[in-house]
Protein backbone atom coordinates (compact mmCIF):
# COMPACT_ATOMS: atom_id res chain seq x y z
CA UNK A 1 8.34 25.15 -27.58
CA UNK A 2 8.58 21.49 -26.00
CA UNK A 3 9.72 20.69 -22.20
CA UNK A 4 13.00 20.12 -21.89
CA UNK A 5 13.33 16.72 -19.69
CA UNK A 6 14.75 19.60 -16.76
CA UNK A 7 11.45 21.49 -16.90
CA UNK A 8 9.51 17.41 -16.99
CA UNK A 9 11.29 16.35 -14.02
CA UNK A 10 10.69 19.61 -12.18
CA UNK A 11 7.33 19.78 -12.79
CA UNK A 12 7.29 16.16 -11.26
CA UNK A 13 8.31 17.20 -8.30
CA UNK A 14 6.08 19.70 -7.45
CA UNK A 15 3.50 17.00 -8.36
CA UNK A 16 5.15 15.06 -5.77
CA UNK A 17 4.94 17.45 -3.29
CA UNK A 18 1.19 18.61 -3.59
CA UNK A 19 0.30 14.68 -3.21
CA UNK A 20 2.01 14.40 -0.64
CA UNK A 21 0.75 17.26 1.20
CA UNK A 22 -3.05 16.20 0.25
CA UNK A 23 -2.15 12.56 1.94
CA UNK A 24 -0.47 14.20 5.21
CA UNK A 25 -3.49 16.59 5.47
CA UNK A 26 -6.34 14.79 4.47
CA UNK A 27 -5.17 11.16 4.73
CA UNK A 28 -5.02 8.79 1.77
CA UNK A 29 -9.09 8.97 1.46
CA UNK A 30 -8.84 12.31 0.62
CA UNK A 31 -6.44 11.90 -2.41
CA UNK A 32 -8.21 12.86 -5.21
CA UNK A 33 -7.42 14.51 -9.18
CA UNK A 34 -9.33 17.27 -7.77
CA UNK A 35 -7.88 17.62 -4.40
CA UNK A 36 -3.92 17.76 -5.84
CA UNK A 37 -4.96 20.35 -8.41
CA UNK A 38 -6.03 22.81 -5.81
CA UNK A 39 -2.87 22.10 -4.01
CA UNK A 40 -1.31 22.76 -7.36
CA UNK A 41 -3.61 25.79 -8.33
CA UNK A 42 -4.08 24.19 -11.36
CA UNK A 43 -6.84 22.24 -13.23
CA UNK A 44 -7.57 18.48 -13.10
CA UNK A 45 -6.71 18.39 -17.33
CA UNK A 46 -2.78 19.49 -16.05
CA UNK A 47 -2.22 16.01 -13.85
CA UNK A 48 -3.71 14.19 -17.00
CA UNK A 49 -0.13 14.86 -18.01
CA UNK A 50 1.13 12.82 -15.46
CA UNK A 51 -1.63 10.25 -14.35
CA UNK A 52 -4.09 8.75 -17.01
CA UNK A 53 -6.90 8.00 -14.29
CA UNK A 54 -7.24 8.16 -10.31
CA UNK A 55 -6.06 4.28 -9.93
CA UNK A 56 -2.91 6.29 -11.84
CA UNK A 57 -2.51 9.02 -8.82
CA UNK A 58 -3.01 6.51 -6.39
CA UNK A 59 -0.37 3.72 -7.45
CA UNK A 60 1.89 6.74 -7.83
CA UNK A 61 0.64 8.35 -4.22
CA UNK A 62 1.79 4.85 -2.53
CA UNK A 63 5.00 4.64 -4.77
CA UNK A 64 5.73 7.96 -3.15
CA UNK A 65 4.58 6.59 0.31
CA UNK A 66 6.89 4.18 0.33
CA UNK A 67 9.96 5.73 -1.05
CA UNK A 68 10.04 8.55 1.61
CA UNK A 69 9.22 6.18 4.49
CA UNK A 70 12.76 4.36 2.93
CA UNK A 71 14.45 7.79 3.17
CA UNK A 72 13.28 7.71 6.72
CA UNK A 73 15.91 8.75 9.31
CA UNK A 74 16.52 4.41 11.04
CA UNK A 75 17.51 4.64 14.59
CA UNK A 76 21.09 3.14 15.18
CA UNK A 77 21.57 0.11 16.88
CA UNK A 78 24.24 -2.72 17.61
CA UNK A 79 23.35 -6.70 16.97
CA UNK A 80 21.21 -8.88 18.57
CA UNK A 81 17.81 -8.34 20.12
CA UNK A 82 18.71 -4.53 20.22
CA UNK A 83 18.97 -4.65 16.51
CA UNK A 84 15.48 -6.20 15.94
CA UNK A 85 13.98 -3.68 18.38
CA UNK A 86 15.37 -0.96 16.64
CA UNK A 87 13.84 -2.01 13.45
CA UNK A 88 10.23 -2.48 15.36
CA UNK A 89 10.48 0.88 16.94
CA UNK A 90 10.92 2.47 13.48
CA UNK A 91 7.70 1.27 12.66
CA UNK A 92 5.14 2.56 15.76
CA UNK A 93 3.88 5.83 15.48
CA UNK A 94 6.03 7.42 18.16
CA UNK A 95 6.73 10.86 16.70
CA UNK A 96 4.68 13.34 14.31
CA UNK A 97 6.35 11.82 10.98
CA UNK A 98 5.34 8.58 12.22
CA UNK A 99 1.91 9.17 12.58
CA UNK A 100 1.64 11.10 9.57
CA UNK A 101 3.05 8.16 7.53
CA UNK A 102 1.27 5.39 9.45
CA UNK A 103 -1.57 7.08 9.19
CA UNK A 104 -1.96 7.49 5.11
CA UNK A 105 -0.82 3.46 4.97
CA UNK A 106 -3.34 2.48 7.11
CA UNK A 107 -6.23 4.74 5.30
CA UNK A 108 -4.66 3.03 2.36
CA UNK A 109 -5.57 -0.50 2.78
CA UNK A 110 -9.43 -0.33 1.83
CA UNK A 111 -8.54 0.89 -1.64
CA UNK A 112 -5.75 -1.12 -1.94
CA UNK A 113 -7.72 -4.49 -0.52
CA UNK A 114 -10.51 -3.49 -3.79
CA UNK A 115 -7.94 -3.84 -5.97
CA UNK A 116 -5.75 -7.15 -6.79
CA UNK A 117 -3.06 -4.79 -8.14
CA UNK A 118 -2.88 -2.37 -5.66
CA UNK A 119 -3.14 -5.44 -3.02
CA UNK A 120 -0.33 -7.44 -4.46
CA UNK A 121 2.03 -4.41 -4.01
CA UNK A 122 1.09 -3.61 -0.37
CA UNK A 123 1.84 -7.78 0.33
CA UNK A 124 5.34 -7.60 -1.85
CA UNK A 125 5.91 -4.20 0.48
CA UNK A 126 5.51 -5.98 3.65
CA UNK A 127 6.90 -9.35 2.93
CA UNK A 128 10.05 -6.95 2.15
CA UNK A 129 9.88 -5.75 5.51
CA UNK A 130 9.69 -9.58 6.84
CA UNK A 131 12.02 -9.97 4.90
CA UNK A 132 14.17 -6.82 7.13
CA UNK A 133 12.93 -8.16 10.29
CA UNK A 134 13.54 -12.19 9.61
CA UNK A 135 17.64 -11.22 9.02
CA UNK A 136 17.11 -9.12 12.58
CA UNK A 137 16.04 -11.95 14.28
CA UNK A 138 18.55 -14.19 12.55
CA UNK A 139 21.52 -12.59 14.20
CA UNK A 140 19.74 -12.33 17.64
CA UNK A 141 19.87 -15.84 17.37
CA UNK A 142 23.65 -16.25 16.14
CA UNK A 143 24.89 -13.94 19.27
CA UNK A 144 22.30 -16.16 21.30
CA UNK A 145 19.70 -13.10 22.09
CA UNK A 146 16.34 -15.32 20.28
CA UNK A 147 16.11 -19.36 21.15
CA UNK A 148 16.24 -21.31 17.40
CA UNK A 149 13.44 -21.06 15.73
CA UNK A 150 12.44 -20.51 11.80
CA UNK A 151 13.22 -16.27 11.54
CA UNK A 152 10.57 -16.01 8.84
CA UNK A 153 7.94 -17.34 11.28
CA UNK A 154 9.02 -15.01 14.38
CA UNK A 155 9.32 -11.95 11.88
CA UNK A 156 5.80 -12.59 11.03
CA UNK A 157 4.75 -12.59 14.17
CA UNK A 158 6.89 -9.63 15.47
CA UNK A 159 5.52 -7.78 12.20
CA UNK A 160 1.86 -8.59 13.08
CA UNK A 161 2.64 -7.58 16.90
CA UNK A 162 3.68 -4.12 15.58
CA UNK A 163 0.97 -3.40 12.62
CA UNK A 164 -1.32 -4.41 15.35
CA UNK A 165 -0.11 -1.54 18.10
CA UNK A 166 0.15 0.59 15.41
CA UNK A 167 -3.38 0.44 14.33
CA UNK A 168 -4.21 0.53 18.18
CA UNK A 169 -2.26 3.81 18.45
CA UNK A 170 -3.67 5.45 15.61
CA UNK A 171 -7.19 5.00 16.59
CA UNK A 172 -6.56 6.05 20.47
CA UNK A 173 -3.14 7.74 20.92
CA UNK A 174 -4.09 8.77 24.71
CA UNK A 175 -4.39 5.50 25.59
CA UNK A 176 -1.23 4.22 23.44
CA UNK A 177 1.51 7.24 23.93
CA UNK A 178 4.83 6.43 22.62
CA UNK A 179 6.30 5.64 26.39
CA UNK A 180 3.27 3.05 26.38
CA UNK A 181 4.04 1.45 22.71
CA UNK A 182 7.39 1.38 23.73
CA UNK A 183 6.86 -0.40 27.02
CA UNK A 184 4.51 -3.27 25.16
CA UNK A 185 7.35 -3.71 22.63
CA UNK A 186 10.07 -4.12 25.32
CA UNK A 187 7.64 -6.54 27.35
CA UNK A 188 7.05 -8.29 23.83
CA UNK A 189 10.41 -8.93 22.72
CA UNK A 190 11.42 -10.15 26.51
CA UNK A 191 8.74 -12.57 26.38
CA UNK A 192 10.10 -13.54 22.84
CA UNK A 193 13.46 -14.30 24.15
CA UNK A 194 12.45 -16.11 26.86
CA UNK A 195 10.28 -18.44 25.12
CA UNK A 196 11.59 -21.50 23.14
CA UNK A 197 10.19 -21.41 19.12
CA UNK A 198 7.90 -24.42 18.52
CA UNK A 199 7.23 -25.66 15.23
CA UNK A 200 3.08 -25.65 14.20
CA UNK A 201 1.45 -27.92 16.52
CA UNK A 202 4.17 -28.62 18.67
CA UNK A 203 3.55 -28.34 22.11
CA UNK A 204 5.62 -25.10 23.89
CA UNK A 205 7.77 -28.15 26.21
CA UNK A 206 8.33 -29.98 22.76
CA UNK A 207 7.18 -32.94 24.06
């Protein structure tokens, strides 16, 4: 008797599940066909249902990736500044989930920096989150909270600030706790507001 789409879809999600239990155990280097069959407690020919090859199950594992890191729980805030540093904060490291997460993107970017496809969607991924961080920084600036300055410029740089702390925290989280990564992100952003936005090559008195 065929699947019903029901028993298709539900079999999908148990999929789901055992890949993402391989990446939060093993990291994204340890996703393998092999690896989510034991998870299953099946055999390697059962995912050939679902992904024609490894580059398959590992397009799918990132798809995954991101979709439940956009189901994340965002912390509430107002406008301004406090609205961009909201949106920073939900991207350290700073509880279990976090880490988990952050750590399977960050094991990620070997494979996907071998691959043009694989490294196109990781840049369309995080000029998306420029994207969330430029309109941040845009209303920081209406409510006066940011000097003027291009928002796609200081989201790149406020994106690059946090990647960079967040690889620093993954690789030693005694000496990056999340009252520390939270402290260099406060002292960050204060700077940021207190310095005026220069264009490239413009000197900081814009002189």
């Amino acid at each position: 008797m065929p699947r019903s789409k029901g028993d298709h879809e539900s079999h999908r999600r148990e999929v789901s599940e055992a890949v993402w239990r391989v990446m939060s155990t093993g990291g994204f280097t340890g996703l393998s066909m092999r690896a989510v069959a034991g998870e299953l407690g099946s055999t390697t020919g059962l995912l050939t249902h679902y992904f024609a090859s490894k580059r398959a199950l590992v397009k799918y594992a990132l798809d995954l990736l991101e979709q439940r890191t956009a189901a994340r729980p965002r912390r509430e805030a107002g406008g301004g500044l406090e609205g961009l540093r909201a949106a920073l904060l939900d991207i350290l490291p700073l509880n279990a989930d976090a880490v988990a997460g952050n750590r399977i993107w960050v094991s990620s970017w070997d494979s996907a920096l071998a691959d043009p496809q694989l490294c196109g969607d990781h840049a369309r991924r995080y000029a998306d989150g420029r994207g969330v961080l430029a309109a941040r920084v845009a209303e920081a600036q209406d409510v006066g909270d940011l000097p003027p300055g291009d928002p796609d410029r200081i989201a790149a740089s406020a994106q690059s600030f946090a990647l960079g702390l967040v690889v620093q925290a993954l690789l030693d989280p005694a000496a990056f706790p999340p009252d520390h990564q939270t402290a260099l992100l406060d002292d960050y952003l204060t700077a940021l507001a207190r310095s005026p936005i220069t264009s490239p090559g413009q000197p900081a008195d814009g002189t």
